[in-house]
Protein backbone atom coordinates (compact mmCIF):
# COMPACT_ATOMS: atom_id res chain seq x y z
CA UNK A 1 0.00 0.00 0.00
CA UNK A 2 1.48 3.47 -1.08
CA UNK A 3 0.99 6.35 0.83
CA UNK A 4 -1.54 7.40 -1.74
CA UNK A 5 -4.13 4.51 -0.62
CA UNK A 6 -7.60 5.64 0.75
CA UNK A 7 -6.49 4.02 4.03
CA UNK A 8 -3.24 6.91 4.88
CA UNK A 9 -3.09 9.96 5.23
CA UNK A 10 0.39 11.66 5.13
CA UNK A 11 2.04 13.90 2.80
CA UNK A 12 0.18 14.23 -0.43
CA UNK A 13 3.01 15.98 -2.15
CA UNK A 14 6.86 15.83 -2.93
CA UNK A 15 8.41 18.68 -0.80
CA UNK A 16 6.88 20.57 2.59
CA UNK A 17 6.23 23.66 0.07
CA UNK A 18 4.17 21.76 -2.23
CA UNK A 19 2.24 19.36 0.26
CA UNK A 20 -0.86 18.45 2.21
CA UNK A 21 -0.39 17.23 5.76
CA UNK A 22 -2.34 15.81 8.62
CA UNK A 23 -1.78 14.92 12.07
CA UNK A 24 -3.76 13.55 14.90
CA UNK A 25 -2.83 14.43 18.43
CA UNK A 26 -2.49 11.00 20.24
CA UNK A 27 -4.12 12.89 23.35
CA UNK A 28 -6.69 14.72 22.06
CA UNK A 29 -7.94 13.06 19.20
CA UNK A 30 -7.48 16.29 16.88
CA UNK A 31 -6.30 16.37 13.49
CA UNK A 32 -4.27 19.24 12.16
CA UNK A 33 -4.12 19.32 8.58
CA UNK A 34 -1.66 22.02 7.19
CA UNK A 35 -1.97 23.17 3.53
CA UNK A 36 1.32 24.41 1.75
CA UNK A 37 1.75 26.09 -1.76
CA UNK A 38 -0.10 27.62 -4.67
CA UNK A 39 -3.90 26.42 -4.41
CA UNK A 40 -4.18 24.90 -8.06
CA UNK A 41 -6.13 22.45 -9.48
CA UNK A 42 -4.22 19.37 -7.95
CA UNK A 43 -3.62 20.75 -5.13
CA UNK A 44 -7.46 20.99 -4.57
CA UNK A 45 -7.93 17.17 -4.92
CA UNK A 46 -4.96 16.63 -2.83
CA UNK A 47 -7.03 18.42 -0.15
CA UNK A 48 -10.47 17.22 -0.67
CA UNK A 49 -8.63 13.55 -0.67
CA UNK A 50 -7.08 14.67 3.05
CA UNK A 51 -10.12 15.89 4.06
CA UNK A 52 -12.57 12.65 3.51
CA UNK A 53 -9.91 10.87 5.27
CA UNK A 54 -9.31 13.02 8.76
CA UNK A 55 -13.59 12.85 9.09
CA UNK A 56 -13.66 9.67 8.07
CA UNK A 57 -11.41 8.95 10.97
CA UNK A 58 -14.24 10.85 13.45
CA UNK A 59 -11.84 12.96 15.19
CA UNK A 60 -12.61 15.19 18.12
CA UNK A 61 -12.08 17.88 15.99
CA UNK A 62 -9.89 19.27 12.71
CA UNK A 63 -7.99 22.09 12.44
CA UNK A 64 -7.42 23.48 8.80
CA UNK A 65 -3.84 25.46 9.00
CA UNK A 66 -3.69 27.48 5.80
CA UNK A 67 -0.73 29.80 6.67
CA UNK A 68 1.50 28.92 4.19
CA UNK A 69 -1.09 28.40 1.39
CA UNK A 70 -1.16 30.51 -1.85
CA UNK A 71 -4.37 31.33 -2.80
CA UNK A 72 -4.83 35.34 -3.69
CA UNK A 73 -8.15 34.84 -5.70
CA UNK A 74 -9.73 32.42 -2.88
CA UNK A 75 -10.82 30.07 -5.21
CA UNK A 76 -10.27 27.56 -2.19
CA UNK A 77 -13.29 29.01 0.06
CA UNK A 78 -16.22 26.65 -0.55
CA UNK A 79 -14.35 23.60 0.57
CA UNK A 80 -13.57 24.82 3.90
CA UNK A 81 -17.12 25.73 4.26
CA UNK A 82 -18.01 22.19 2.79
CA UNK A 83 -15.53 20.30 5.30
CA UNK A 84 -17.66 22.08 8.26
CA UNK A 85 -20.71 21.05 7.12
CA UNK A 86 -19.78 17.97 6.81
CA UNK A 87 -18.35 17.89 10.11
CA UNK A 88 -21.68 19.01 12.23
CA UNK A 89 -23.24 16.21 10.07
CA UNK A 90 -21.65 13.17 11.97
CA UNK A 91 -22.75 11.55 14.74
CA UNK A 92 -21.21 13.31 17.35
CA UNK A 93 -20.15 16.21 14.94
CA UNK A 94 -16.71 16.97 14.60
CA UNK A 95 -15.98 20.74 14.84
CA UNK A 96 -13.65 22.47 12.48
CA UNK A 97 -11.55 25.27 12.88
CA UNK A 98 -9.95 27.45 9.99
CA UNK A 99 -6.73 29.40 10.44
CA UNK A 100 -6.01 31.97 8.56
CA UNK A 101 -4.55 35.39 8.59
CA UNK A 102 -7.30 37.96 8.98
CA UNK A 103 -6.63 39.97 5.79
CA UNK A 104 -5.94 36.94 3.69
CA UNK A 105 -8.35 36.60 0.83
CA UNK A 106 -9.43 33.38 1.76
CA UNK A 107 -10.98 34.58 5.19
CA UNK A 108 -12.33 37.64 3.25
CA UNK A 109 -14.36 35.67 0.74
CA UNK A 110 -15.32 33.10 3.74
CA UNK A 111 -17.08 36.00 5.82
CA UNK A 112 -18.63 37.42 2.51
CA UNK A 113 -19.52 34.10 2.17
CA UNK A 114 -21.61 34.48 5.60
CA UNK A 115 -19.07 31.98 7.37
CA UNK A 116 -18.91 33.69 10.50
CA UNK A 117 -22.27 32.03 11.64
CA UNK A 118 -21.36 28.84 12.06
CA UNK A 119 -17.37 28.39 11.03
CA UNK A 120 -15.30 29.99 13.64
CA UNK A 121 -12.05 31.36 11.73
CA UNK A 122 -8.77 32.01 13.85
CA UNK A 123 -6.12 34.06 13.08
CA UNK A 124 -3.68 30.99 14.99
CA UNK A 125 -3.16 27.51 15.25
CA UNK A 126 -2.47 27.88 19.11
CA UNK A 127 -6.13 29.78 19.31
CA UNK A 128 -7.84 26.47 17.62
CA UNK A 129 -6.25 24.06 19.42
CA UNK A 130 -7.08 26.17 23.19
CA UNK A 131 -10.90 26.87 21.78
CA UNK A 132 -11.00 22.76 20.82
CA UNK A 133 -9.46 21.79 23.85
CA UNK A 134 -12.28 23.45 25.62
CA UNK A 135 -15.10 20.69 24.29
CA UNK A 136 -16.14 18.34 25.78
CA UNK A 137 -14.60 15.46 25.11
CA UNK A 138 -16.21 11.88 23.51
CA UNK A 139 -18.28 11.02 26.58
CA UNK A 140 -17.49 6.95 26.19
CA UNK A 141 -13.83 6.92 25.88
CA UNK A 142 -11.71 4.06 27.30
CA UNK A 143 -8.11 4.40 27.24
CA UNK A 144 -5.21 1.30 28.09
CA UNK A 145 -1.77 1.17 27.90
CA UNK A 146 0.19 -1.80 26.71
CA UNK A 147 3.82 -2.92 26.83
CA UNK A 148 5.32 -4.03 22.97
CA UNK A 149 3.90 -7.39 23.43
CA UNK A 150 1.76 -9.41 21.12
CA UNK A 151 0.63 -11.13 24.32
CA UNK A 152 -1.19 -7.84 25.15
CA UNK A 153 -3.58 -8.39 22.90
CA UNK A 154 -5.66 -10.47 25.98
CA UNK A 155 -5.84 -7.28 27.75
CA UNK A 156 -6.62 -5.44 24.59
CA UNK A 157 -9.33 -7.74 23.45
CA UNK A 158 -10.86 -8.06 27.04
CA UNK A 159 -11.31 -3.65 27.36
CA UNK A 160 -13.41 -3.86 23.89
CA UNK A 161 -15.64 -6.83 25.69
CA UNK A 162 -16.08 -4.43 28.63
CA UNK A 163 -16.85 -1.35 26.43
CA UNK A 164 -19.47 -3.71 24.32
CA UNK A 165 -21.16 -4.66 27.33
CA UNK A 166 -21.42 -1.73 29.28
CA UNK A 167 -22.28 0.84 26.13
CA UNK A 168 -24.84 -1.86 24.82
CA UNK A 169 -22.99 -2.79 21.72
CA UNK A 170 -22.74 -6.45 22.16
CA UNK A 171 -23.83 -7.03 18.33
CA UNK A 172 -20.18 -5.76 17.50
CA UNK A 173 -18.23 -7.31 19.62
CA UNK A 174 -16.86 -10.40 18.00
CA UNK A 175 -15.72 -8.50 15.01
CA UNK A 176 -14.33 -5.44 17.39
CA UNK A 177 -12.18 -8.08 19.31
CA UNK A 178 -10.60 -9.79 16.10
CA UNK A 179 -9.83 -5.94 14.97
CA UNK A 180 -8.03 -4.48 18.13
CA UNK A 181 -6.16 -8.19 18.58
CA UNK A 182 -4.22 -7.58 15.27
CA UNK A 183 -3.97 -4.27 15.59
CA UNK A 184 -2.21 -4.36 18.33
CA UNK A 185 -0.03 -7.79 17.55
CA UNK A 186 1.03 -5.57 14.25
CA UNK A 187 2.12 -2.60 16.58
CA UNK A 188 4.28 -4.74 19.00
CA UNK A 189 5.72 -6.97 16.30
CA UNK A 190 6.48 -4.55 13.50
CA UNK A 191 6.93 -0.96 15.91
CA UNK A 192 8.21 -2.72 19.22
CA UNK A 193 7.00 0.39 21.05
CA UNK A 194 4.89 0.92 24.35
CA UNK A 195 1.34 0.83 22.81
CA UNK A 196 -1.97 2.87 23.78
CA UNK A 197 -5.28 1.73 22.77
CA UNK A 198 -8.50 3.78 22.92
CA UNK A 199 -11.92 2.49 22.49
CA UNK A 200 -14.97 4.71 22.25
CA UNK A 201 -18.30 4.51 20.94
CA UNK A 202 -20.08 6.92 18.23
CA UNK A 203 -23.38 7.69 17.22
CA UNK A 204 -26.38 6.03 19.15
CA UNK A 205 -29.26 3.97 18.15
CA UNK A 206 -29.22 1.69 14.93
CA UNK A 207 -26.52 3.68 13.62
CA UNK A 208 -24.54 3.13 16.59
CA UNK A 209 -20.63 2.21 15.86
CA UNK A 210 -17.39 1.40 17.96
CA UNK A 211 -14.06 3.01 16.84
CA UNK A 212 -10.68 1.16 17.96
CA UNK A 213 -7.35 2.94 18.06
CA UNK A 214 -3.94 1.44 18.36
CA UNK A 215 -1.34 4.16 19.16
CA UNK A 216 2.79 3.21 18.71
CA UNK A 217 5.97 4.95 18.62
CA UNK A 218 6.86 3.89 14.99
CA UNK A 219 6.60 6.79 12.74
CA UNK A 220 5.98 4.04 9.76
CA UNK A 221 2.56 3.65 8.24
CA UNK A 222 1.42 0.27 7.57
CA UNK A 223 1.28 -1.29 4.46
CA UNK A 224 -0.83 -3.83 2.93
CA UNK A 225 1.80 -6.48 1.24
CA UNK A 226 0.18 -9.08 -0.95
CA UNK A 227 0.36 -12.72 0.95
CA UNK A 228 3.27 -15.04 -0.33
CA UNK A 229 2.65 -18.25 -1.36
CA UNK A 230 4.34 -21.28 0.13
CA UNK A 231 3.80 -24.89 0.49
CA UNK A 232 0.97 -24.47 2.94
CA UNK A 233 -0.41 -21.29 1.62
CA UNK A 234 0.26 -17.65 2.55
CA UNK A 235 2.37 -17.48 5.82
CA UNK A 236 0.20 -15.99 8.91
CA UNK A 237 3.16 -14.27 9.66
CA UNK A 238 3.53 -12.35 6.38
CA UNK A 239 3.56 -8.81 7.43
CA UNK A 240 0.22 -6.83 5.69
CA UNK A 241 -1.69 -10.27 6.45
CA UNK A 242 -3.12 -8.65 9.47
CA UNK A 243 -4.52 -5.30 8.00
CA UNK A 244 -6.57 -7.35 5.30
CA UNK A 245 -8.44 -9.40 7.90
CA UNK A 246 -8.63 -6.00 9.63
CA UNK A 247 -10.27 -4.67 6.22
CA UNK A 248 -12.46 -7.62 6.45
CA UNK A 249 -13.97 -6.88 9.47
CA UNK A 250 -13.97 -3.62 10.27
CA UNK A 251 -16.75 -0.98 8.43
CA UNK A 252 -13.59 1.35 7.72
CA UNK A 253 -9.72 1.81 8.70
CA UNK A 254 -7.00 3.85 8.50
CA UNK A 255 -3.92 5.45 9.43
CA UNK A 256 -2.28 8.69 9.83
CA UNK A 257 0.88 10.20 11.53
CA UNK A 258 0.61 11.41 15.01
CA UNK A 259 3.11 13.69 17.02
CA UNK A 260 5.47 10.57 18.20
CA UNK A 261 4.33 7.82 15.93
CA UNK A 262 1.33 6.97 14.41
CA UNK A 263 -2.42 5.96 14.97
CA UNK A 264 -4.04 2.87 13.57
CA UNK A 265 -7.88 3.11 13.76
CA UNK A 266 -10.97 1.16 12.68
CA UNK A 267 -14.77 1.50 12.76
CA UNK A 268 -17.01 -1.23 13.62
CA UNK A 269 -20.44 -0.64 12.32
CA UNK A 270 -23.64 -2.97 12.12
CA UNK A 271 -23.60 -4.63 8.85
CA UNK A 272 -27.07 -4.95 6.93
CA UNK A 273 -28.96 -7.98 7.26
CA UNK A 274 -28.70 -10.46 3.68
CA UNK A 275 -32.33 -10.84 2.15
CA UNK A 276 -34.09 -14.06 3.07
């Protein structure tokens, strides 16, 4: 898997002055994603492709840096107005916060725009991240911390039978323990760092989902190798193996750089019943 794949996010271009970044805060759950460069048209589907991916995700919130962008006609207004929309739409929305210089065209056109109602622009990143850190956070949020040992996976599996139970999501459960087991046997065996795992729920009712995180010190993405035949069939050790059964089960996944190493994350979701 390239860093292109719909699963990463990471840098979308070649250099830091012709890129797209994101970043998830292992603590808070918020993405920064920081634009660079002339706004052009590749640029634009560079963002819109980073974009999907940090809500996808569900974060606690996103923060849209656009400092060092390049735009002097703001052609690049309506999809910061789209990403917030988008964002109060989930189930719990996910605020996001613009920065951008006050005089910058881009702000300009977003308050002609009307913006100010209901997408907060700041003129820092240091002002989003003290205005986001004043939510409230997820409300069912379980957090454990795990030594670089595949073995951990017990304790791992045994939090996401506890968080089942007790938030009434016992439907999901045997597909949300396979999914945080390999997660986490990938991050001891392949990052060998101390691992954190968060488990929280999203949404309520029907629609109701569990999202799995596996936090490690590696600053490597994953990748998805194809399996290599052998006598028996493809090794179970083949690295990539994991992350396709993860695919499997889980509704969505992903990954993304965080400040330290990287996040591994994974949505389990009711699947629709087959016709009778």
């Amino acid at each position: 898997m390239s860093a292109g794949s719909p699963h990463l996010i990471g840098w979308s271009g070649d250099a830091v002055a012709d890129s797209v970044l994101a970043v998830i805060d292992a603590d808070t759950a918020v993405i920064e994603l920081s634009v660079w460069g002339g706004w052009d048209r590749r640029r634009s589907v560079q963002a819109r492709t980073v974009l999907d991916k940090c809500l996808a995700e569900h974060p606690t919130g996103v923060i849209v840096d656009l400092h060092r962008l390049r735009d002097p006609h703001a052609v690049s207004a309506p999809l910061w107005l789209t990403a917030c929309a988008q964002g109060a739409a989930l189930q719990p929305p996910v605020a996001v916060a613009v920065c951008v210089p006050a005089n910058a065209p881009v702000a300009r056109r977003l308050r002609r725009l009307g913006a100010r109602d209901w997408l907060v622009l700041y003129a820092t990143v240091s002002q989003a991240r003290a205005a986001l850190a004043g939510r409230n956070a997820l409300p069912d949020r379980l957090h454990l911390a795990l030594p670089p040992d595949p073995a951990a996976a017990v304790q791992a599996r045994s939090l996401v039978t506890d968080a089942c139970a007790g938030w009434g999501l016992g439907h999901l459960c045997e597909r949300a323990r396979l999914v945080i087991s390999e997660l986490v046997v990938n991050a001891a065996e392949h990052a060998g760092t101390d691992i954190e795992v968060v488990v929280s729920s999203r949404g309520s009712g029907p629609a109701a989902a569990l999202h799995l995180a596996v936090y490690d010190g590696d600053l490597v993405l994953p990748r998805v190798c194809d399996p290599v035949p052998g006598p028996l069939g493809p090794s179970l050790v083949d690295r990539g193996l994991g992350l396709r059964i993860v695919g499997s089960a889980a509704s969505a996944w992903g990954a993304l750089p965080a400040r330290g190493g990287k996040l591994v994350w994974a949505i389990i979701r009711s699947r629709p019943e087959a016709p009778s």
